[in-house]
PDB file of N, CA and C in Angstrom:
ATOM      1  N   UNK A   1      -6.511  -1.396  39.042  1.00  0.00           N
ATOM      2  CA  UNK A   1      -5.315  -0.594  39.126  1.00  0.00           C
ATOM      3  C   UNK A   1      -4.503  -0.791  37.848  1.00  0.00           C
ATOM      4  N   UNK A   2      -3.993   0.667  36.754  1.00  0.00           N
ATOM      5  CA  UNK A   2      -2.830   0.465  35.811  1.00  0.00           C
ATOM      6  C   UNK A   2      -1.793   0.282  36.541  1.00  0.00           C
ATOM      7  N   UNK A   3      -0.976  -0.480  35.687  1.00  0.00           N
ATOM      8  CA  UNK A   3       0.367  -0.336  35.831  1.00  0.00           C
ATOM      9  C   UNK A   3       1.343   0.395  34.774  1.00  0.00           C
ATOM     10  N   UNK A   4       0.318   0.948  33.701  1.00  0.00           N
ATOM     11  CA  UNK A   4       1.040   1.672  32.471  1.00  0.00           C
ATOM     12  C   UNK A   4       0.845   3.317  33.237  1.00  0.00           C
ATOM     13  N   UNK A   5       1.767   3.879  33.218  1.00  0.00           N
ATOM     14  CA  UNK A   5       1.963   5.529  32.960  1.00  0.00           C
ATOM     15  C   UNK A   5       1.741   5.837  31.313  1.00  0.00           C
ATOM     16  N   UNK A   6       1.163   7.329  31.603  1.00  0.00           N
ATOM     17  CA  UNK A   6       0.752   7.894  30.165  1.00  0.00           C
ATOM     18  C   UNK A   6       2.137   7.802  29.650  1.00  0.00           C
ATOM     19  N   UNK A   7       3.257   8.096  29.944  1.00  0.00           N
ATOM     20  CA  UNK A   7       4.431   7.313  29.277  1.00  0.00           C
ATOM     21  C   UNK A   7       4.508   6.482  28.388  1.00  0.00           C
ATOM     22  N   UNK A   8       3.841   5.299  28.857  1.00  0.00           N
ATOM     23  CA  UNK A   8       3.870   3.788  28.800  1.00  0.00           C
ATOM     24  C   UNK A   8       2.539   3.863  27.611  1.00  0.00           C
ATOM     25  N   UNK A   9       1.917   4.817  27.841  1.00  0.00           N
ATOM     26  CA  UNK A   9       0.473   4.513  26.973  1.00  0.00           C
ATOM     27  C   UNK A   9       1.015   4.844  25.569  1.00  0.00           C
ATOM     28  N   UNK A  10       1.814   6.390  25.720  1.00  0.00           N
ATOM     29  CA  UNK A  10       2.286   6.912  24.375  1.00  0.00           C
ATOM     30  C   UNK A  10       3.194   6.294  23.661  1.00  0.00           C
ATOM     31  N   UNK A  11       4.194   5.564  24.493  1.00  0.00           N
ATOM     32  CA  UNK A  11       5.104   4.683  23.644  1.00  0.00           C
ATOM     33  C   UNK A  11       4.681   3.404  23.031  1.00  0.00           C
ATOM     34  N   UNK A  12       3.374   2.430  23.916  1.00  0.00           N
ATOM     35  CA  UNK A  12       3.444   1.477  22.923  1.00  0.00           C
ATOM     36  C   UNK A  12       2.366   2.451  21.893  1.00  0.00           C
ATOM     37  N   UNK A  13       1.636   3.347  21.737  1.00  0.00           N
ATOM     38  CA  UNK A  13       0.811   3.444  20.591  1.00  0.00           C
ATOM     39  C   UNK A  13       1.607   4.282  19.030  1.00  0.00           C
ATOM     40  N   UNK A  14       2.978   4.606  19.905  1.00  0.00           N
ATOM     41  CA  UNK A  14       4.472   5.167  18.474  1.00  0.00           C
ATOM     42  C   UNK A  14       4.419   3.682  18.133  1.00  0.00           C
ATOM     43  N   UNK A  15       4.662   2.313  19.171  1.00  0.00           N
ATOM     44  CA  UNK A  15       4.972   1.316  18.364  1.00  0.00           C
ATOM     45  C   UNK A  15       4.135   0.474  17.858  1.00  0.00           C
ATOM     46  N   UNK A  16       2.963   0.480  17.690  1.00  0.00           N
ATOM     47  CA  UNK A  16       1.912   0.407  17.188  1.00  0.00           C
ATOM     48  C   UNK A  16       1.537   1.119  15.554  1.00  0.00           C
ATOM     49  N   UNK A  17       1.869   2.552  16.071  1.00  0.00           N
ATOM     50  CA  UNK A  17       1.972   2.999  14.421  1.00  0.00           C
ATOM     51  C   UNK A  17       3.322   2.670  13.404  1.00  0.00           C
ATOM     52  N   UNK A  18       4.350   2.507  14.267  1.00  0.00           N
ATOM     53  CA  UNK A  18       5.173   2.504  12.989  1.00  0.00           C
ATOM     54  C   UNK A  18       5.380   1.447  12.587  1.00  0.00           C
ATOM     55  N   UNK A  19       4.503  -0.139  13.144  1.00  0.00           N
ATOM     56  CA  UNK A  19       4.454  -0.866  12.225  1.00  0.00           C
ATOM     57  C   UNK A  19       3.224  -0.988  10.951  1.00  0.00           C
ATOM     58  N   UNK A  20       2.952   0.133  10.676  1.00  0.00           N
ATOM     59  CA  UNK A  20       2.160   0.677   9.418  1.00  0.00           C
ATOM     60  C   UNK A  20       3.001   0.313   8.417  1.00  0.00           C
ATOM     61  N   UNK A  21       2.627   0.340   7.210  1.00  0.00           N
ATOM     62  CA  UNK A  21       3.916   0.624   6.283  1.00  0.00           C
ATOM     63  C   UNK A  21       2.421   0.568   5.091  1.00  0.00           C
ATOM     64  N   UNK A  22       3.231   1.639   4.334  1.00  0.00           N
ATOM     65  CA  UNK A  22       2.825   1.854   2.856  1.00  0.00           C
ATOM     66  C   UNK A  22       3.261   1.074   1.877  1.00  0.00           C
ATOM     67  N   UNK A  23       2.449   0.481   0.972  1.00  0.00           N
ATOM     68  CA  UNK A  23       2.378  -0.047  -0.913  1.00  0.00           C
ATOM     69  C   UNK A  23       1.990   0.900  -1.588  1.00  0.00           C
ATOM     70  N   UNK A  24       3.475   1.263  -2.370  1.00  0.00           N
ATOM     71  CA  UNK A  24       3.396   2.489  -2.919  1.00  0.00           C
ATOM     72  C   UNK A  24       3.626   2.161  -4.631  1.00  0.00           C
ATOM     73  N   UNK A  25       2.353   2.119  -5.335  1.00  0.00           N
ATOM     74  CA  UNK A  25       3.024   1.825  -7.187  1.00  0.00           C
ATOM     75  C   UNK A  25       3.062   3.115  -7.687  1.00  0.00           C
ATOM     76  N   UNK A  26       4.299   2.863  -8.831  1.00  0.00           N
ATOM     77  CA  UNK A  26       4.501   4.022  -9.296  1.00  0.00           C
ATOM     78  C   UNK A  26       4.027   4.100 -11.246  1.00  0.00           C
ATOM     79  N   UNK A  27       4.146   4.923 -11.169  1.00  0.00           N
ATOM     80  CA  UNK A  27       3.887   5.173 -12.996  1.00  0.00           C
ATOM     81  C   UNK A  27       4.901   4.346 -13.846  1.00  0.00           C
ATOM     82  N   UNK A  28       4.347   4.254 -14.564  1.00  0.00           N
ATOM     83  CA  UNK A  28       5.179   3.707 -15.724  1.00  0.00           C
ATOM     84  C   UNK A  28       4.601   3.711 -17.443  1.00  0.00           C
ATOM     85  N   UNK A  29       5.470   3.914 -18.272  1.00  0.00           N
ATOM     86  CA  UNK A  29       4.697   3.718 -19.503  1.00  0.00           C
ATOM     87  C   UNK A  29       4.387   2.674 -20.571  1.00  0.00           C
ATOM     88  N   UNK A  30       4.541   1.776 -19.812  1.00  0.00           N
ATOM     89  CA  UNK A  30       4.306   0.484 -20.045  1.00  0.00           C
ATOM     90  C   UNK A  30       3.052  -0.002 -19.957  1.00  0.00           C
ATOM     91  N   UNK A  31       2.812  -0.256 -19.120  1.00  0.00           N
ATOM     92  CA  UNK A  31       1.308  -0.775 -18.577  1.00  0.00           C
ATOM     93  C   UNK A  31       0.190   0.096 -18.404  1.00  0.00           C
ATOM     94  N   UNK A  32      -0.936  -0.647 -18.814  1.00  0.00           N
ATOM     95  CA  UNK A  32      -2.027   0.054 -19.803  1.00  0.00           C
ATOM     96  C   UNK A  32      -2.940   0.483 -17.976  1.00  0.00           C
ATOM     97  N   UNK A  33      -4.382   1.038 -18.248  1.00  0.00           N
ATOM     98  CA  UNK A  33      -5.209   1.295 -16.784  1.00  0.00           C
ATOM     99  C   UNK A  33      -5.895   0.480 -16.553  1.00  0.00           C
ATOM    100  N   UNK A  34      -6.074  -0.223 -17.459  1.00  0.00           N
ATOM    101  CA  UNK A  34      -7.061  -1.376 -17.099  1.00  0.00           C
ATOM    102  C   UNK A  34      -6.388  -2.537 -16.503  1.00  0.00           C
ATOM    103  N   UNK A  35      -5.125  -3.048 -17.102  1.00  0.00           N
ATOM    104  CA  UNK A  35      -4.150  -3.856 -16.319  1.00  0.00           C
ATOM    105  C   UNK A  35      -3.795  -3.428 -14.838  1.00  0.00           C
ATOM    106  N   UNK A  36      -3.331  -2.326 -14.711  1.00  0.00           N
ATOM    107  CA  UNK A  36      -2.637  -1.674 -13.209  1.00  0.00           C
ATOM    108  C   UNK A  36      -4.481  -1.786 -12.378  1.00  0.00           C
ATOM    109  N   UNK A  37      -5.738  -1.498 -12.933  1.00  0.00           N
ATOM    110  CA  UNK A  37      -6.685  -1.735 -12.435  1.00  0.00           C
ATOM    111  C   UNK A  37      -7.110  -3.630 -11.934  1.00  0.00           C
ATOM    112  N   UNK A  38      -7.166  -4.023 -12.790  1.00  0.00           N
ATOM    113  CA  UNK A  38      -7.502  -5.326 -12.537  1.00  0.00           C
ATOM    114  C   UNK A  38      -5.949  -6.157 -11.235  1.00  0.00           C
ATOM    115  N   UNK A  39      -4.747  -5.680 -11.862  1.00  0.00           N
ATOM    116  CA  UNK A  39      -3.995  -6.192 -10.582  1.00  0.00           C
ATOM    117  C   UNK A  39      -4.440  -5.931  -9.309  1.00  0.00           C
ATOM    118  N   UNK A  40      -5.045  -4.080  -8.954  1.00  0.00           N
ATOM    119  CA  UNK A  40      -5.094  -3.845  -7.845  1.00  0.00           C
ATOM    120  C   UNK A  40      -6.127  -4.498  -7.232  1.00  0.00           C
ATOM    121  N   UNK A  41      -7.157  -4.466  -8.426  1.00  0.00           N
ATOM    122  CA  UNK A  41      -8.628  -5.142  -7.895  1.00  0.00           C
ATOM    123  C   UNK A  41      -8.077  -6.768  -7.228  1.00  0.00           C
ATOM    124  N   UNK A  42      -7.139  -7.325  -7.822  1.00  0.00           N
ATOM    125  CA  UNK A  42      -7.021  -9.105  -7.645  1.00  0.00           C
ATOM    126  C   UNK A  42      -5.633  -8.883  -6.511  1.00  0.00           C
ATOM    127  N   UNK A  43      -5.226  -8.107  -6.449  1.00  0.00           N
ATOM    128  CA  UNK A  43      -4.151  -8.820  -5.649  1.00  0.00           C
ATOM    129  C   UNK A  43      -3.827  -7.374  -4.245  1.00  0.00           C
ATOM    130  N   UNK A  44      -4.683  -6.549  -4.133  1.00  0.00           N
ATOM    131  CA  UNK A  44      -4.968  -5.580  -3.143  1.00  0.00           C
ATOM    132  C   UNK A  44      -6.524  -5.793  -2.776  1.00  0.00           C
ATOM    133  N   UNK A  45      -7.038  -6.118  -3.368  1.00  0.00           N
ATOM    134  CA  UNK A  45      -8.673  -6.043  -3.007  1.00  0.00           C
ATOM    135  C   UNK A  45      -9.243  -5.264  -2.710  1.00  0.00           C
ATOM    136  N   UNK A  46      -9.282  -4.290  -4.229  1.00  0.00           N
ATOM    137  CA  UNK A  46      -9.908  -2.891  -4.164  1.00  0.00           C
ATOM    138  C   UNK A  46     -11.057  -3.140  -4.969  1.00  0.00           C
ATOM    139  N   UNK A  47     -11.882  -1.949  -4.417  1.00  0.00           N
ATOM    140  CA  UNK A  47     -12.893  -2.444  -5.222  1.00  0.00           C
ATOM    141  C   UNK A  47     -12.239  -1.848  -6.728  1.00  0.00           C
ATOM    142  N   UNK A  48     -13.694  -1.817  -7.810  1.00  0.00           N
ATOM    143  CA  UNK A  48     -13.269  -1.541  -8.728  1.00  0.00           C
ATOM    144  C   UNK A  48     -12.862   0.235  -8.833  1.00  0.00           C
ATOM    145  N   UNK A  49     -14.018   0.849  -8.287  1.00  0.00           N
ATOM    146  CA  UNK A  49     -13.898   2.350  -7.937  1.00  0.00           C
ATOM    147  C   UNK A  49     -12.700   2.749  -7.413  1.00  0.00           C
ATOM    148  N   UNK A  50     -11.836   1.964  -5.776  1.00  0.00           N
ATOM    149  CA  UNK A  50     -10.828   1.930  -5.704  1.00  0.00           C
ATOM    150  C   UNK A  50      -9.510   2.590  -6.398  1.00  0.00           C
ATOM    151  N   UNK A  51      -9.633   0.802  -7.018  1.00  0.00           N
ATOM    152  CA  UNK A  51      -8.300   0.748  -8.093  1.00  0.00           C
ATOM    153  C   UNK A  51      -8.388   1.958  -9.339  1.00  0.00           C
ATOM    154  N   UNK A  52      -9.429   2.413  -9.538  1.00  0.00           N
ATOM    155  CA  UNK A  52     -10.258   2.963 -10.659  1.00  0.00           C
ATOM    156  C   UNK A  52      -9.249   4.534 -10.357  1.00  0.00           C
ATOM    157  N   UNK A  53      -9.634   5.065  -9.061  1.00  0.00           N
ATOM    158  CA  UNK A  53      -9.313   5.853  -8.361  1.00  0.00           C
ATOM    159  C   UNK A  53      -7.398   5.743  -8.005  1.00  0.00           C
ATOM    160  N   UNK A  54      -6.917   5.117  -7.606  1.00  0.00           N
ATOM    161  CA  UNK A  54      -5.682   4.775  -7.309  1.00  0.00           C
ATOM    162  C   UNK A  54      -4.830   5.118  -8.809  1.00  0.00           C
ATOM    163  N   UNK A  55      -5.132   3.906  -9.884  1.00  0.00           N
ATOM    164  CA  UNK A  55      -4.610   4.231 -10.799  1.00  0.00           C
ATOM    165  C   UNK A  55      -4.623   5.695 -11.554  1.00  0.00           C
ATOM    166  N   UNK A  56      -5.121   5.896 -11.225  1.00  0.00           N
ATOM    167  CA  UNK A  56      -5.617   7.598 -12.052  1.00  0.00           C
ATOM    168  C   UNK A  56      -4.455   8.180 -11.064  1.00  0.00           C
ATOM    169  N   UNK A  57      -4.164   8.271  -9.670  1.00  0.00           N
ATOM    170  CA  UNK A  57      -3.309   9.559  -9.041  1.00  0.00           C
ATOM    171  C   UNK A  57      -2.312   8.557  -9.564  1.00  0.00           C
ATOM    172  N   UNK A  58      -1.739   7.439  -9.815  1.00  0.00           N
ATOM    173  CA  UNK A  58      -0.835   7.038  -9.919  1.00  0.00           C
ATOM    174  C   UNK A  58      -0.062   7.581 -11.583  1.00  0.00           C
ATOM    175  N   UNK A  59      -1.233   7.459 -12.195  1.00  0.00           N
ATOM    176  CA  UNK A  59      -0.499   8.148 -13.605  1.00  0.00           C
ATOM    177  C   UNK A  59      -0.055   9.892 -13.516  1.00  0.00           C
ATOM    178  N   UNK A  60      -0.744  10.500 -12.997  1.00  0.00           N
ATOM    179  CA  UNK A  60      -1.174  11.847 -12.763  1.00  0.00           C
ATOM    180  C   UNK A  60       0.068  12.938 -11.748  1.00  0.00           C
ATOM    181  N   UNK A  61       0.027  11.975 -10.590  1.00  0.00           N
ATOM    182  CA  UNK A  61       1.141  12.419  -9.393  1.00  0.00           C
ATOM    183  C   UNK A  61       2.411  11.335  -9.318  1.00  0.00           C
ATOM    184  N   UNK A  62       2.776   9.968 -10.447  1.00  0.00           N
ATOM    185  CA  UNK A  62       3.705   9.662 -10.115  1.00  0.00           C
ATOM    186  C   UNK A  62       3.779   8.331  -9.509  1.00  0.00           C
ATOM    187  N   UNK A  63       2.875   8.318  -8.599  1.00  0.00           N
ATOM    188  CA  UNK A  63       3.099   7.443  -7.573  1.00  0.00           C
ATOM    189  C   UNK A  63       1.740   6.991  -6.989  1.00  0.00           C
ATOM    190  N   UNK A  64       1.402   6.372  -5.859  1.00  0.00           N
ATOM    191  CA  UNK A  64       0.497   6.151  -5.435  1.00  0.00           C
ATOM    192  C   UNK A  64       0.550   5.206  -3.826  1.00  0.00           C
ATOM    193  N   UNK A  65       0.334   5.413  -2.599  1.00  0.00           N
ATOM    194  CA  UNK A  65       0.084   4.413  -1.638  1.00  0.00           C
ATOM    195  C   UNK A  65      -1.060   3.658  -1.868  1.00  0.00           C
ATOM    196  N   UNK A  66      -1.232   2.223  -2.526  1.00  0.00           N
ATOM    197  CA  UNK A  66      -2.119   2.086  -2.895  1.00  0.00           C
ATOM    198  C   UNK A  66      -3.077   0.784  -1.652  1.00  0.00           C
ATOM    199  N   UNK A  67      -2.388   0.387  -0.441  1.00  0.00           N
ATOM    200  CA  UNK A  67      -2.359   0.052   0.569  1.00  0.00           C
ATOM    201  C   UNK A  67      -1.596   0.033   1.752  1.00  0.00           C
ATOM    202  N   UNK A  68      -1.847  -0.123   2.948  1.00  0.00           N
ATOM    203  CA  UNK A  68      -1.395  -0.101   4.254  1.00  0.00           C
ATOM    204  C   UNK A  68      -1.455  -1.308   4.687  1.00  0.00           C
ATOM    205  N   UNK A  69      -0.688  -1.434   5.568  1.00  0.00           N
ATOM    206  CA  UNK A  69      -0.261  -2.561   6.452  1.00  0.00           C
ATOM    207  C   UNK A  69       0.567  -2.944   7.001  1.00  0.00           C
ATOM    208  N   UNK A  70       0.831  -4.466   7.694  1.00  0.00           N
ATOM    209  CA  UNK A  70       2.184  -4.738   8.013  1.00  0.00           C
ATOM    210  C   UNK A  70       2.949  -4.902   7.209  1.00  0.00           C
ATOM    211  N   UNK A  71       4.242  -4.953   6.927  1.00  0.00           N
ATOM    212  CA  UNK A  71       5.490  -5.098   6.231  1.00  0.00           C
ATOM    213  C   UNK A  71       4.975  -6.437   5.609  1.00  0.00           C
ATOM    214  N   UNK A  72       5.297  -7.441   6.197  1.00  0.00           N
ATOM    215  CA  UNK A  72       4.994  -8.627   6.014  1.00  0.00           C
ATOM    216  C   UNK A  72       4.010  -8.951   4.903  1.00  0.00           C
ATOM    217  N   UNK A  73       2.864  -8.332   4.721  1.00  0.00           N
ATOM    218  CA  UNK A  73       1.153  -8.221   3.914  1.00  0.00           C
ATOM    219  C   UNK A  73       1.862  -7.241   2.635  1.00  0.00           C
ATOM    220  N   UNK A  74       2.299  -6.330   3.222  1.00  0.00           N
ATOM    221  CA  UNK A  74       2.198  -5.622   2.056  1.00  0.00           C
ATOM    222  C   UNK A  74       3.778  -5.723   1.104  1.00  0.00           C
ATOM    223  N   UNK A  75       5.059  -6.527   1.545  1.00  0.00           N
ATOM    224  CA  UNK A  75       6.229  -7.131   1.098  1.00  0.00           C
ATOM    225  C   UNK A  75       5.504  -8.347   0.316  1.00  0.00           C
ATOM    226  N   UNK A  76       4.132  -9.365   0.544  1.00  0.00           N
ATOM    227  CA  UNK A  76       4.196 -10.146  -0.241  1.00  0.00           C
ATOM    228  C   UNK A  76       3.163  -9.822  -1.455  1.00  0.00           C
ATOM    229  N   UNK A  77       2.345  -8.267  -1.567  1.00  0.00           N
ATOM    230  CA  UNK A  77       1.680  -7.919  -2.145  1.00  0.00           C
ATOM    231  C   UNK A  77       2.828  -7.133  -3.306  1.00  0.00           C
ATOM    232  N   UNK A  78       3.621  -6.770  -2.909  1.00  0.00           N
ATOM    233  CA  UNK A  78       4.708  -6.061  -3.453  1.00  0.00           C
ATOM    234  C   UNK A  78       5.185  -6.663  -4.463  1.00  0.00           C
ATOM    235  N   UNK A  79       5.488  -8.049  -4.082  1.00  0.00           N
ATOM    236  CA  UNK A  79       6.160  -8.923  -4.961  1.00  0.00           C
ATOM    237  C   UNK A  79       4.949  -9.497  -6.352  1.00  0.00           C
ATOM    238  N   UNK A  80       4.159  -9.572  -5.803  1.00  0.00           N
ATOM    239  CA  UNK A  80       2.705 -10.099  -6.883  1.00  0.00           C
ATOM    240  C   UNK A  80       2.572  -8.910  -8.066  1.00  0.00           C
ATOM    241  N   UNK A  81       2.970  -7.716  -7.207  1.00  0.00           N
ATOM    242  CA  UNK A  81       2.742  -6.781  -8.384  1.00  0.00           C
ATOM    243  C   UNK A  81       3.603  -6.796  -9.055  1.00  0.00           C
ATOM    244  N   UNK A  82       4.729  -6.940  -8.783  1.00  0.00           N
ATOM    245  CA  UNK A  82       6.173  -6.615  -9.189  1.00  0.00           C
ATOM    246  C   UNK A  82       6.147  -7.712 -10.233  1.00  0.00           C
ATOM    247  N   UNK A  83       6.031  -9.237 -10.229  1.00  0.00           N
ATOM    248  CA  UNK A  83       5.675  -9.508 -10.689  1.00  0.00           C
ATOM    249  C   UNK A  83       4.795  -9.744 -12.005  1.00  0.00           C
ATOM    250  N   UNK A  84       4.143  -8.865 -11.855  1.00  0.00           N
ATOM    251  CA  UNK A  84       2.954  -8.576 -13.140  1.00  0.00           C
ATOM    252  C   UNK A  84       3.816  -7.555 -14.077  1.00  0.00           C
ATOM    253  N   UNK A  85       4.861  -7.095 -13.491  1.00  0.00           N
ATOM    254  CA  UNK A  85       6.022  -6.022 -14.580  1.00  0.00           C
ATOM    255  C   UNK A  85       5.625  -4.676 -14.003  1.00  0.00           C
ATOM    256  N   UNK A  86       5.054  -4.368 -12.806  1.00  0.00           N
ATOM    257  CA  UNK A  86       4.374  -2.923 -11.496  1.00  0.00           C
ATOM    258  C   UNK A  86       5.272  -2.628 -11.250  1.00  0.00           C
ATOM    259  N   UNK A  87       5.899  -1.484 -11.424  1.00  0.00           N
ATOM    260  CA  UNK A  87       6.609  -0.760 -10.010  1.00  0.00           C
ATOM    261  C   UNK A  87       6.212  -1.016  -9.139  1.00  0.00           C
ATOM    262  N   UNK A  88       6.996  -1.211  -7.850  1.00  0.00           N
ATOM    263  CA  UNK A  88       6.035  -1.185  -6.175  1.00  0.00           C
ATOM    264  C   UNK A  88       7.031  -1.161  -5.485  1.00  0.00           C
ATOM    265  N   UNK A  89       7.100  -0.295  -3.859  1.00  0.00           N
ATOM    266  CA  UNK A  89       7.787  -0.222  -2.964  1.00  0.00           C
ATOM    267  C   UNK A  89       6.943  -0.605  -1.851  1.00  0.00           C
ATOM    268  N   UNK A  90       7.480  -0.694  -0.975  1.00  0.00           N
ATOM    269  CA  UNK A  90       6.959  -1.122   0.623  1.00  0.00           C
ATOM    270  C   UNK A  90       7.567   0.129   1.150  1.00  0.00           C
ATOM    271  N   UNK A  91       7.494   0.789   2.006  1.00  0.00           N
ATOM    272  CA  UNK A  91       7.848   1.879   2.436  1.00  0.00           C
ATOM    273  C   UNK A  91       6.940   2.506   4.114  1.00  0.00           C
TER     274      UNK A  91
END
């Protein structure tokens, strides 16, 4: 026997998604592709194709979500980049 109503099903799976959150780097003209590549590769764990891929929309469109996750994962990934002289938001 449930005790959840489809109610109950739809609300925890809203709270389920909205602890998603986006790592979003942005362009800059500073930092070269091979740098913004090798960070993503070492401190997102992309492959190389990945980051390869990421960095390219990131010069191109601006910006980039370049991982998902909890706040928490992707606030201390944020800071590593930021770090390296990256734009980066958590969002």
């Amino acid at each position: 026997m449930s005790y959840f109503t489809q109610n109950d099903t739809d609300l925890l799976e809203v709270a389920i998604e909205s602890d998603v959150y986006n790592l979003v780097v942005y362009n800059d003209d500073i930092n070269s592709f091979d740098f913004v590549i090798e960070t993503l590769i070492e401190i997102c764990e992309h492959t190389p194709l990945q980051a390869e891929q990421c960095t390219i929309l990131i010069h191109y469109k601006g910006k980039c979500a370049v991982r998902t996750g909890s706040f928490d994962v992707m606030a201390k990934m944020r800071t590593e980049i930021c770090n390296r002289g990256i734009s980066a938001e958590v969002e």
